[in-house]
Protein backbone atom coordinates (compact mmCIF):
# COMPACT_ATOMS: atom_id res chain seq x y z
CA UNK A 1 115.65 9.21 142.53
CA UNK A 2 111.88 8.37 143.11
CA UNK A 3 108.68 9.75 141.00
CA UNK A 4 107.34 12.32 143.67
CA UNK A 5 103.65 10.85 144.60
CA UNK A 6 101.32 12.24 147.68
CA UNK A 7 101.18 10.53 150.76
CA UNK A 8 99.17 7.80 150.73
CA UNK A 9 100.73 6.80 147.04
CA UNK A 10 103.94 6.23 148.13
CA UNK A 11 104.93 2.50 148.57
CA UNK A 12 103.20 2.52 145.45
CA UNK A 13 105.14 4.20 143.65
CA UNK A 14 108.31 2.25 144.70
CA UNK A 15 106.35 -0.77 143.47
CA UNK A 16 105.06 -0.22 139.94
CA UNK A 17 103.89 3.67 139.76
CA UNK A 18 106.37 4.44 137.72
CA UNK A 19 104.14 3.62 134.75
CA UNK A 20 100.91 3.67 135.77
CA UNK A 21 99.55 6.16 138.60
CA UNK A 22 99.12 9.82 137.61
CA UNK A 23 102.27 12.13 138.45
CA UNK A 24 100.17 14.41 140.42
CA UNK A 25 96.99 13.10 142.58
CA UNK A 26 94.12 15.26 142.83
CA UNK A 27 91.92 13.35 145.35
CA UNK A 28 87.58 12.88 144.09
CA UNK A 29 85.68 14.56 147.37
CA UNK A 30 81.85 13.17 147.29
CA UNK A 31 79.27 13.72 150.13
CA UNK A 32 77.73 10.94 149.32
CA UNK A 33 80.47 8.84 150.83
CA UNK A 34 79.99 10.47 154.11
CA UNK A 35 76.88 8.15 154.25
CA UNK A 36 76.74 6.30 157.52
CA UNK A 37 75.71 3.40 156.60
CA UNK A 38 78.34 3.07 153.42
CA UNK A 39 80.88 4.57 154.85
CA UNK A 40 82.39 3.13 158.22
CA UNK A 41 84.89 5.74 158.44
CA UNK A 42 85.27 8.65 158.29
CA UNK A 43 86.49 9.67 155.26
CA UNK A 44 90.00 11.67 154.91
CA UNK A 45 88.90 13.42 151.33
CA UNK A 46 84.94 13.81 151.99
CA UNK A 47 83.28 17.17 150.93
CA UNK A 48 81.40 17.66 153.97
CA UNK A 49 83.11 19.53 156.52
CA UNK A 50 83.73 17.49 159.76
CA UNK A 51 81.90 18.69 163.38
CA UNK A 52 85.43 19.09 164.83
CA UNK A 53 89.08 18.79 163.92
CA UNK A 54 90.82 15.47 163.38
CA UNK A 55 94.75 14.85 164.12
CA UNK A 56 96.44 11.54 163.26
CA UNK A 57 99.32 10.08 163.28
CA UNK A 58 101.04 6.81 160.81
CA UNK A 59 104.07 4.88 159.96
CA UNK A 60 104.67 2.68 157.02
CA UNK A 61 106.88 0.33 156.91
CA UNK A 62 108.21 -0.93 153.18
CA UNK A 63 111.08 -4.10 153.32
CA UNK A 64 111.96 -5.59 149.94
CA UNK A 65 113.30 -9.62 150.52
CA UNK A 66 116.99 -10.38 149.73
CA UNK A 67 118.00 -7.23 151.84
CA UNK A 68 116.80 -4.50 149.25
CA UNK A 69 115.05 -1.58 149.71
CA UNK A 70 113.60 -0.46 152.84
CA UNK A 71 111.12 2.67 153.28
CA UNK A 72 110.00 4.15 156.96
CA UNK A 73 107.70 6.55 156.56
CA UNK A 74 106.41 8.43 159.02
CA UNK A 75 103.19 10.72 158.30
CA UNK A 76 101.77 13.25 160.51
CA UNK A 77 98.20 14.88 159.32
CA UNK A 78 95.42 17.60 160.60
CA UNK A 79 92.29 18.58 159.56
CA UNK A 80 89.81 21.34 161.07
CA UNK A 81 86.78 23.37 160.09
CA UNK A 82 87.23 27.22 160.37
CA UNK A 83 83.36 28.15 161.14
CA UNK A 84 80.58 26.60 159.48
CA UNK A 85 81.73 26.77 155.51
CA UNK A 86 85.75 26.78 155.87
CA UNK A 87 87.98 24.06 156.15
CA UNK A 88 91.86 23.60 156.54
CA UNK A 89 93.89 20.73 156.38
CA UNK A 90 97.71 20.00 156.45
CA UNK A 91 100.40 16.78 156.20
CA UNK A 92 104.13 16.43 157.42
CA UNK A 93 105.90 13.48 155.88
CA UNK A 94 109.54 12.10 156.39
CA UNK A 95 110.76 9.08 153.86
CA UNK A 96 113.60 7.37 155.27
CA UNK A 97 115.15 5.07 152.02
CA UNK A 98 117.65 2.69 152.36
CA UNK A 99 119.31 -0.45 150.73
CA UNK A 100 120.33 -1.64 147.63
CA UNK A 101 119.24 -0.17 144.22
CA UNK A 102 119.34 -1.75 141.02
CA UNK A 103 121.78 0.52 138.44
CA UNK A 104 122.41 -1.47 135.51
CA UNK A 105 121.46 -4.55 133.30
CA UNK A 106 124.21 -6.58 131.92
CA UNK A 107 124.16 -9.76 129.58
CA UNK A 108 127.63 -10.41 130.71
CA UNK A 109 126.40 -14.11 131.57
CA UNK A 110 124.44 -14.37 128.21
CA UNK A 111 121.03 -13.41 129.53
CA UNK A 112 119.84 -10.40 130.86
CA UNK A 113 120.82 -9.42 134.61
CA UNK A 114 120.21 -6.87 137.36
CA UNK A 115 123.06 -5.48 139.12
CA UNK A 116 122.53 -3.86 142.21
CA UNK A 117 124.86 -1.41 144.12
CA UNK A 118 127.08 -2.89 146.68
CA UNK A 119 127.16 -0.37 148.72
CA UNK A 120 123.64 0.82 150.91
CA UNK A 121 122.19 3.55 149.36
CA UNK A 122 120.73 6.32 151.87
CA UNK A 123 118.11 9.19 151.16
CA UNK A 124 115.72 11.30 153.08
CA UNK A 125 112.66 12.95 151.73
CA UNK A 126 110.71 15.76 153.30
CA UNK A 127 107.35 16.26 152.12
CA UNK A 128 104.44 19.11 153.17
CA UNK A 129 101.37 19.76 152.24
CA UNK A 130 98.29 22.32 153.20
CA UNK A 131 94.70 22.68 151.94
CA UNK A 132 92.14 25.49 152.40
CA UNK A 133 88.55 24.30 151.48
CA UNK A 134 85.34 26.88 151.33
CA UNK A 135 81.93 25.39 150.69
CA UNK A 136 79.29 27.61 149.12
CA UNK A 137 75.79 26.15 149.55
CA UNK A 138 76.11 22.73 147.32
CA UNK A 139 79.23 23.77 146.12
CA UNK A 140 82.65 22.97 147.58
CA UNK A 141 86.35 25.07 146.25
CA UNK A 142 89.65 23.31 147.63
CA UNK A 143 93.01 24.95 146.98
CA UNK A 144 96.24 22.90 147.70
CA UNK A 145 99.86 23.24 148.09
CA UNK A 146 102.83 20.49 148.26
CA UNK A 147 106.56 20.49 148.43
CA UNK A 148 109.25 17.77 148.93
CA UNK A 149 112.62 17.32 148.51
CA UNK A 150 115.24 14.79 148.69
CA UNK A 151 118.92 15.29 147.77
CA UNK A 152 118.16 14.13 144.16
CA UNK A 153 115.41 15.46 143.44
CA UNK A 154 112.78 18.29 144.24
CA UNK A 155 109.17 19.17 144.01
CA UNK A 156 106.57 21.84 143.85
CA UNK A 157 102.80 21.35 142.87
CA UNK A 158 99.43 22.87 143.68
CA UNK A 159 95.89 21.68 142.95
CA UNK A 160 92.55 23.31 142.81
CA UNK A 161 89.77 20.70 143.16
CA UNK A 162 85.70 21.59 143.01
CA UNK A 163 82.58 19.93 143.86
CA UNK A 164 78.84 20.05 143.32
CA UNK A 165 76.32 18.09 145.48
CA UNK A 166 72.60 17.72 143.66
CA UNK A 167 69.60 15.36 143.91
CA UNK A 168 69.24 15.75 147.53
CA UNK A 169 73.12 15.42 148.07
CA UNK A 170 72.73 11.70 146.40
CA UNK A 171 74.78 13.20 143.81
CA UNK A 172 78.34 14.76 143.56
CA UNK A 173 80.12 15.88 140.37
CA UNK A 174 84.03 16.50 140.75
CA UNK A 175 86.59 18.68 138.57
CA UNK A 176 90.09 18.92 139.71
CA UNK A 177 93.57 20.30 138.27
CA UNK A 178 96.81 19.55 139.17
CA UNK A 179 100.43 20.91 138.36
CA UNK A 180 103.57 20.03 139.28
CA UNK A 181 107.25 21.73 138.69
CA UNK A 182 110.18 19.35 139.47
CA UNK A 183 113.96 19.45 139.41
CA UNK A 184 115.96 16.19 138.72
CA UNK A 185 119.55 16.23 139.93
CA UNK A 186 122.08 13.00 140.42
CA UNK A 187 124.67 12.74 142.95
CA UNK A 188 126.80 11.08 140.39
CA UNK A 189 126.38 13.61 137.75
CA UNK A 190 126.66 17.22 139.43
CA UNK A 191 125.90 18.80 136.12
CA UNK A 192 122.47 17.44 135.78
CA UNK A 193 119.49 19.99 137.23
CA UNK A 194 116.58 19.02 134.77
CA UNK A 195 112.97 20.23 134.25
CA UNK A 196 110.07 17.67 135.06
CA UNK A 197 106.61 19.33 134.72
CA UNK A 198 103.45 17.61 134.90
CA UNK A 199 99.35 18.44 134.28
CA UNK A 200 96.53 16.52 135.70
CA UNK A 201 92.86 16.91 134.87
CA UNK A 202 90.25 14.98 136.74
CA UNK A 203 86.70 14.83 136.12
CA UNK A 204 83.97 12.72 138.26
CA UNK A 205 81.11 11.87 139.26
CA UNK A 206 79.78 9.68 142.67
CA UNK A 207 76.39 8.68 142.64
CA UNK A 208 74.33 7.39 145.78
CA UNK A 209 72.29 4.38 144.70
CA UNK A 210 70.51 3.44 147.89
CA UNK A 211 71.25 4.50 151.43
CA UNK A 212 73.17 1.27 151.79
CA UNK A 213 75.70 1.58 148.23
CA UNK A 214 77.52 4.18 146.00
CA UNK A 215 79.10 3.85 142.74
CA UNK A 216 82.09 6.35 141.83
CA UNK A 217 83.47 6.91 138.62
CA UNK A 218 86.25 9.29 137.66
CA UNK A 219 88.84 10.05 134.60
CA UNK A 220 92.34 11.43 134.73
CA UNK A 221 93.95 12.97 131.88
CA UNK A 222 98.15 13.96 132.79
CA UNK A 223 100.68 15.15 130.41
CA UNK A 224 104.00 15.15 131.21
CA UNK A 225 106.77 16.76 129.49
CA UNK A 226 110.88 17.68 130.20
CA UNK A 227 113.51 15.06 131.43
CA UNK A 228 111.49 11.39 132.19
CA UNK A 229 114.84 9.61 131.95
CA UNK A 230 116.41 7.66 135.08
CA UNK A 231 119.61 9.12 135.47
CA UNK A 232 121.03 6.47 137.37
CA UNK A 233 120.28 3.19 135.24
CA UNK A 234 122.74 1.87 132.85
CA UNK A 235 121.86 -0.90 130.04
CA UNK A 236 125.57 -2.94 129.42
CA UNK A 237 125.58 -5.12 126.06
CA UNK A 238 128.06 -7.34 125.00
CA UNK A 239 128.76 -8.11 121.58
CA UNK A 240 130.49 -10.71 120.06
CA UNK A 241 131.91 -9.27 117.58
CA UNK A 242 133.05 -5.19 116.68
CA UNK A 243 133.41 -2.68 119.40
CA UNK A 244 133.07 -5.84 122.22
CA UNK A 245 130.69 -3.54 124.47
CA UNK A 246 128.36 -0.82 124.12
CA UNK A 247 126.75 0.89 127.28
CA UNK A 248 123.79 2.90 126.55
CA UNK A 249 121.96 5.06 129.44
CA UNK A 250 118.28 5.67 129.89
CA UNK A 251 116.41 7.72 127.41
CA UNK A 252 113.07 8.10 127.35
CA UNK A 253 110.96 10.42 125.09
CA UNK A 254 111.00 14.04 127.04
CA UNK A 255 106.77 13.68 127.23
CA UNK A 256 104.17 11.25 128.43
CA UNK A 257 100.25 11.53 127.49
CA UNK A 258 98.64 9.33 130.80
CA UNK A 259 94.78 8.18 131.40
CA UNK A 260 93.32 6.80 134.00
CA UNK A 261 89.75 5.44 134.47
CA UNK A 262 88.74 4.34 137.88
CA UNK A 263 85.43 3.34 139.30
CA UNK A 264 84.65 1.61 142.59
CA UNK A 265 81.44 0.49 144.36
CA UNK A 266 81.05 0.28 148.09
CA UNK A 267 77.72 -1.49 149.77
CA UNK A 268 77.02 -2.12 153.75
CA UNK A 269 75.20 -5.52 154.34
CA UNK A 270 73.40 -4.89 157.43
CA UNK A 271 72.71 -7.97 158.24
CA UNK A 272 76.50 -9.10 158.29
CA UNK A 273 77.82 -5.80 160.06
CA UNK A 274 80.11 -5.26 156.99
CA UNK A 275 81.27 -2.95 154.34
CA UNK A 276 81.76 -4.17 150.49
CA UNK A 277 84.17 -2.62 148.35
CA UNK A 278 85.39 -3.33 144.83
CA UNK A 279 87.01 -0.71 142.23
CA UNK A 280 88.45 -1.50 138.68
CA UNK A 281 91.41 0.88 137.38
CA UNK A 282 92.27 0.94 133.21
CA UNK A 283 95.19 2.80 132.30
CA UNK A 284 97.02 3.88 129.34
CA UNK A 285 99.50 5.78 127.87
CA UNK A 286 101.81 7.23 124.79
CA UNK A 287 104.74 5.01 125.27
CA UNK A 288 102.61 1.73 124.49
CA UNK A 289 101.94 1.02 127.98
CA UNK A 290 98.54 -0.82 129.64
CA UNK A 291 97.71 -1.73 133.00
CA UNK A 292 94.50 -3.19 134.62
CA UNK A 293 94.28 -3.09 138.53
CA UNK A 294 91.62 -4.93 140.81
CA UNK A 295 90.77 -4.70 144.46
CA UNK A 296 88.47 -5.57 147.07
CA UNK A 297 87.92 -5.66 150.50
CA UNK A 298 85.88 -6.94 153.53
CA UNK A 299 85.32 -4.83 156.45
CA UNK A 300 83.99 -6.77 159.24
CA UNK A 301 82.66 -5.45 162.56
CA UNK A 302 83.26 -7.77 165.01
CA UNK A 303 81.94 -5.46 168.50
CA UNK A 304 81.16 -1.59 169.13
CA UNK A 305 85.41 -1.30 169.51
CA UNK A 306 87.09 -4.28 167.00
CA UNK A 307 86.89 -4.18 163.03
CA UNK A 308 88.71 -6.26 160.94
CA UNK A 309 89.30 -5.47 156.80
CA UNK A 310 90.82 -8.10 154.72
CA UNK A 311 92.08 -7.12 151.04
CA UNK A 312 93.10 -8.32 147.64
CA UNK A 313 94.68 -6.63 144.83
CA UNK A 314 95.46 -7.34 141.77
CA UNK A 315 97.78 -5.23 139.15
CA UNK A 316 99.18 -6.38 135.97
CA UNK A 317 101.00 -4.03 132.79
CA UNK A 318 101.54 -4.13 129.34
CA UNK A 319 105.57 -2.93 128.37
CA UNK A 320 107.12 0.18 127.32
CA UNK A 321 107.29 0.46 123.30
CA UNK A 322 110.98 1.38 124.16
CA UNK A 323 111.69 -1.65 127.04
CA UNK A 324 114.30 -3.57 126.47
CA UNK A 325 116.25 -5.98 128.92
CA UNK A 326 119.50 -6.17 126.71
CA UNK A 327 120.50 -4.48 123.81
CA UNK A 328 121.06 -6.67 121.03
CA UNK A 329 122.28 -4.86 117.51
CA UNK A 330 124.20 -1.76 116.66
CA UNK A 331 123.09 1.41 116.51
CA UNK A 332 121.72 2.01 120.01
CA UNK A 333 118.37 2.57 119.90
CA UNK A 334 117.19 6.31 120.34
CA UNK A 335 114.47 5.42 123.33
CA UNK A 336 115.78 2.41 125.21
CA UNK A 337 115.46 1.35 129.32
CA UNK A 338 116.07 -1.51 130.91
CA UNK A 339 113.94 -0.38 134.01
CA UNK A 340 111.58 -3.24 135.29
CA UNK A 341 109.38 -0.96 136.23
CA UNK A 342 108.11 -0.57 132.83
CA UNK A 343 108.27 -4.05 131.55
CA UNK A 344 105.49 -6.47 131.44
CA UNK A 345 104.30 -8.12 134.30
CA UNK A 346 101.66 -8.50 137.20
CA UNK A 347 101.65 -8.54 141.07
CA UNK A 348 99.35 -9.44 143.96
CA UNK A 349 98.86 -8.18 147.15
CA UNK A 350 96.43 -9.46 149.68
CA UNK A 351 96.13 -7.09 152.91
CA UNK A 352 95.05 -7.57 156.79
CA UNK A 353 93.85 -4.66 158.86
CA UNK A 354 92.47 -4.21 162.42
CA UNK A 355 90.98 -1.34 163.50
CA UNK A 356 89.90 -0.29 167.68
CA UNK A 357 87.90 2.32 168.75
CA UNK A 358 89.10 2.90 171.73
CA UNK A 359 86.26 5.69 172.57
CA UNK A 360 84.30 8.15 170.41
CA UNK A 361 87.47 10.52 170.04
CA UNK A 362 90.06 8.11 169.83
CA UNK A 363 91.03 4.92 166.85
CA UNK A 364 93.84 3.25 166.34
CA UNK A 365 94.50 1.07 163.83
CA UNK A 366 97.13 -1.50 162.26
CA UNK A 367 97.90 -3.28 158.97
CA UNK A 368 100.17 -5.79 156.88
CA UNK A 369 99.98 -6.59 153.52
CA UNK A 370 102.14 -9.20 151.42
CA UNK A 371 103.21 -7.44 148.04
CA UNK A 372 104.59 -10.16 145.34
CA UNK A 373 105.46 -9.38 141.30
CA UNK A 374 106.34 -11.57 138.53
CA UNK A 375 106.36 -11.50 134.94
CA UNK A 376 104.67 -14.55 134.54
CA UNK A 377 101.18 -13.14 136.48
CA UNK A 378 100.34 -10.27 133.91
CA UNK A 379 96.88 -10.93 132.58
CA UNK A 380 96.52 -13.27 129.59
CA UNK A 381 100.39 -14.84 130.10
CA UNK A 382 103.13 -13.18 127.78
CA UNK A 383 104.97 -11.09 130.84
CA UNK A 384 108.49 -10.10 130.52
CA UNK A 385 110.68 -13.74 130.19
CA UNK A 386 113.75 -12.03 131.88
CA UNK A 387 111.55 -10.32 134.85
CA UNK A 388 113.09 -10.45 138.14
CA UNK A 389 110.56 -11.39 140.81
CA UNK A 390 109.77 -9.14 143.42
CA UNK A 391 108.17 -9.61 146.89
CA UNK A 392 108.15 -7.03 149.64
CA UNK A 393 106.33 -6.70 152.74
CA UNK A 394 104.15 -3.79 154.19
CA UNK A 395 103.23 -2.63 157.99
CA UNK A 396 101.37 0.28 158.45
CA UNK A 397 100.03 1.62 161.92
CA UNK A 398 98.15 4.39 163.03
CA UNK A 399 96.30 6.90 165.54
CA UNK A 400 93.41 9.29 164.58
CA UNK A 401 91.96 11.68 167.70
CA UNK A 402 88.95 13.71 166.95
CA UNK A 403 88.47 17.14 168.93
């Protein structure tokens, strides 16, 4: 069973969301980011309508090392003004999981260990979404839709998103809300069919400082609430003496209070054909958790057709009041999880993209990044001691045609 993210969230989520990103993702529209000269792009979430409609296609491709998980996704997306003030837009996405998942911790051998299934695990999820914008004057109303399901787990959420453009459009101000109604099952416990429910806030603000830079800034506020436990994962302790082994599963408090700050800055250098970006992320929540994340990225035009975008993030988390690799004394605990998704620990991942503009209608474009975790990297030392490393590796490709 996997959190249930939006599109372009989802590797991340089999990473490291699973404590840190927002359960539902309104996205921050700003006109200001439609800027030429900032923006190289266009941009998939701008509040400007486009001049014509845009169809693209993608694939991801998500491989874990040692023969682990593996992720295709394949994403198909369209986007189209409806006269001069209305907009539509709509997604089609297919994940296609497979290998080996990790379903209990055992100190069997004296120290904490994963143990992962021996047989491949298989799952398909089926995800749609559609959006209806209208834009009144300076002021832009988006309503949205999205449902997925796997054979674990299912999901239903809407969003309603605004905007306001002021100071000569140099200035955007964002709102959004987000809810989401979910249904946990198991396929080794038919009984289980559990509530999930989720609310997101969002409020925002992009400002244009020059007509070569923007800063955007934006909170999140989500509270979750219902069954947050993974119903697969097992914690195994042995004890020397007494009842010789105690299994405990994972239980998790039944709500979660998230926020999220995020603010990025983008800047074109003319004189270097390039586009600057760099955004900061702070995070916390109710169940004693922190996280800091860190990108940036180069995008380099190299001719009227070739770009290039190079990329470094960096991501590292506090633990879980409730964490715990092992158990270690009688009575079990009444919060405990042995998921190393909500230990402590930090990751890197440096990215490569090129990107061809094959003519003004037509782009296609193709990337790779290297995505590495250990408990040792989380910021100021003290990770997790029993953290298994992690490295995976990441291809995406795609095609955008404008009408």
């Amino acid at each position: 069973m996997k959190n249930n993210k939006p599109v372009a969230n989802a590797f991340t989520a089999l990473m490291a969301a699973a404590m840190a990103l927002p359960i539902v993702a309104i996205p921050l529209c700003s006109s200001a980011e439609e800027v030429a000269t900032v923006n190289a792009s266009a941009s998939p979430t701008s509040s400007l309508l486009p001049v014509g409609a845009v169809f693209g296609v993608r694939t991801l491709y998500y491989r874990e090392t040692g023969d682990r998980m593996k992720v295709t996704e394949p994403v198909v997306w369209i986007k189209s003004p409806i006269g001069e003030t209305w907009e539509v837009s709509a997604s089609a996405t297919l994940d296609i999981v497979s290998g080996a998942s990790a379903i209990y911790v055992s100190n069997q051998t004296g120290k904490p260990v994963q143990i992962y299934t021996g047989a491949s695990i298989t799952d398909r999820r089926k995800a749609g979404d559609v959006a209806l914008k209208h834009r009144w004057g300076e002021s832009t109303l988006s309503v949205s839709r999205t449902q997925s399901a796997e054979k674990d787990y299912r999901s239903d959420a809407t969003g309603v998103n605004a905007t306001y453009d002021f100071n000569e459009r140099n200035t955007t101000l964002a709102a959004g809300y987000g809810n989401s109604n979910d249904r946990v099952r198991s396929v080794t416990d038919q009984s289980l069919n559990a509530r999930r429910e989720s609310r997101e806030y969002l409020f925002g603000v992009t400002q244009l400082v020059d007509r070569f830079s923007l800063v955007q800034s934006n909170l999140a506020y989500t509270r979750a609430s219902g069954y947050l436990n993974d119903p697969y994962r097992l914690t195994i302790a042995f004890f020397p003496t007494g009842p010789r082994v105690s299994i405990a599963a994972d239980t998790r408090p039944d709500s979660r209070t998230q926020w999220a700050w995020l603010t990025r800055y983008k800047r074109t250098l003319q004189a270097q054909q390039a586009v600057v970006s760099a955004e900061y992320r702070y995070y916390r929540d109710d169940w004693g958790m922190r996280s800091h994340t860190v990108a940036a990225s180069w995008l380099q035009t190299l001719n009227e057709q070739w770009k290039v975008e190079l990329g470094l993030r960096y991501y590292a988390q506090s633990k879980a009041d409730f964490y715990r690799p092992v158990i270690e004394s009688r009575p079990l605990p009444v919060y405990t999880s042995s998921d190393q998704r909500l230990a402590s620990f930090g990751s890197l991942e440096p990215s490569l993209k090129a990107i061809y503009q094959l003519n003004d209608a037509d782009s296609f474009d193709l990337g790779a990044s290297l995505y590495r975790q250990q408990g040792n990297w989380k910021l100021g030392g003290g990770g997790t001691a029993t953290f298994e490393p992690l490295q995976a590796l990441l291809l995406n490709a795609g095609y955008t045609h404008r009408f």
